[in-house]
Protein backbone atom coordinates (compact mmCIF):
# COMPACT_ATOMS: atom_id res chain seq x y z
CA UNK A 1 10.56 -10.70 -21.77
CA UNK A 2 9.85 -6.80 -22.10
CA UNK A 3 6.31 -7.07 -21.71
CA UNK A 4 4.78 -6.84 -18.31
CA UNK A 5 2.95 -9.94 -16.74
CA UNK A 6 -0.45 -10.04 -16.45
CA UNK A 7 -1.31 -10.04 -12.85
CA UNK A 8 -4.51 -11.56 -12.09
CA UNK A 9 -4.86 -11.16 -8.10
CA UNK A 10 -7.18 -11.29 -5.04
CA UNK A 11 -5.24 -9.84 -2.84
CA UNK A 12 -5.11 -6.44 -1.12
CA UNK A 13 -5.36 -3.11 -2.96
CA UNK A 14 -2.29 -2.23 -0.98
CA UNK A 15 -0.18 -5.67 -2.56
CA UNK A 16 -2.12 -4.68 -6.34
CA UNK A 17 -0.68 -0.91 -6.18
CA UNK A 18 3.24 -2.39 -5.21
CA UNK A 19 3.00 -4.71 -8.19
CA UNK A 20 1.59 -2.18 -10.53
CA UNK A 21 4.62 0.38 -9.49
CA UNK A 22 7.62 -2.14 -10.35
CA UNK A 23 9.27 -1.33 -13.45
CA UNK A 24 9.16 -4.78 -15.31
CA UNK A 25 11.79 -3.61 -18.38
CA UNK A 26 14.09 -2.91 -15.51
CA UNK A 27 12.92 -5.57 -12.94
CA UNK A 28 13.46 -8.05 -15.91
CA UNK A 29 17.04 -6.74 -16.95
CA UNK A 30 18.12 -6.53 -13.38
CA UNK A 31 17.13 -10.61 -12.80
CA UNK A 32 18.70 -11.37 -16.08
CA UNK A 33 22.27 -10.09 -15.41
CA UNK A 34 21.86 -11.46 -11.73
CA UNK A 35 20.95 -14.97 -13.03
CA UNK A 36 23.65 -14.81 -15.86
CA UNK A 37 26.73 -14.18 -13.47
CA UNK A 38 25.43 -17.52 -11.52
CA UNK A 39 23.83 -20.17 -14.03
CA UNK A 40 25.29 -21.46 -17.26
CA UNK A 41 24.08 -19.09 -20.45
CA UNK A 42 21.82 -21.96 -21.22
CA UNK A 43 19.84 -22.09 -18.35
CA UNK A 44 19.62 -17.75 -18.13
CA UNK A 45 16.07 -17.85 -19.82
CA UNK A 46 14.12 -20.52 -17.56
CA UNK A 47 16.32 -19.44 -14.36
CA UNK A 48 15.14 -15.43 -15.01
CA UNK A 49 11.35 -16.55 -15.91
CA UNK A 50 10.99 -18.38 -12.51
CA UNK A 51 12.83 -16.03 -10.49
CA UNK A 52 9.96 -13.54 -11.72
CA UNK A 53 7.37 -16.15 -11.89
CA UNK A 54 7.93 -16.58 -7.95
CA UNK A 55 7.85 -12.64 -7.52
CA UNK A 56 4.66 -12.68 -9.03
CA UNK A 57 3.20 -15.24 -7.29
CA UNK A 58 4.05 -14.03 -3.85
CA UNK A 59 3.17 -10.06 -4.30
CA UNK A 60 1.02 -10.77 -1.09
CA UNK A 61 4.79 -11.28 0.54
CA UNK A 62 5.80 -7.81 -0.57
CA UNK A 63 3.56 -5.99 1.04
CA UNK A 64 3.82 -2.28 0.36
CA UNK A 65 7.34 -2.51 -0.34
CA UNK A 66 9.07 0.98 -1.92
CA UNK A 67 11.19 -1.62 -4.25
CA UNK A 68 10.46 -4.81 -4.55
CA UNK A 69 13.55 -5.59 -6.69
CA UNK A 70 15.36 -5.47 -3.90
CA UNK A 71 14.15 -8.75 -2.87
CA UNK A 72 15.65 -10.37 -5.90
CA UNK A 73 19.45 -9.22 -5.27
């Protein structure tokens, strides 16, 4: 996954600009060594896609957060 998501929301401007600021190369690497050190090698690619899947799907949690990778450590 190096490719951004596409985010197809209708939630607030304020919940749009967080998700637009996260780095997704970084975001993505971050989850991936996270979900490596806990889940056989096997089950890395599924385990990382619905860690971010989730993220995605609950921006409107984040609110205007500064980092919103730190909810996935």
């Amino acid at each position: 996954m190096t490719t951004p998501p596409t985010v197809i929301s209708t939630k607030t401007a304020s919940t749009a600009s967080t998700i637009d600021k996260v780095d997704w190369p970084g975001l993505v690497k971050q989850v991936r060594l996270i979900v490596s050190r806990r889940v056989d090698a096997a089950w890395v690619d599924d385990v990382t896609g619905g860690v971010l899947l989730r993220l995605v799907e609950n921006t409107h949690a984040l609110g205007t957060a500064d980092n919103p990778a730190a909810y996935v450590q």
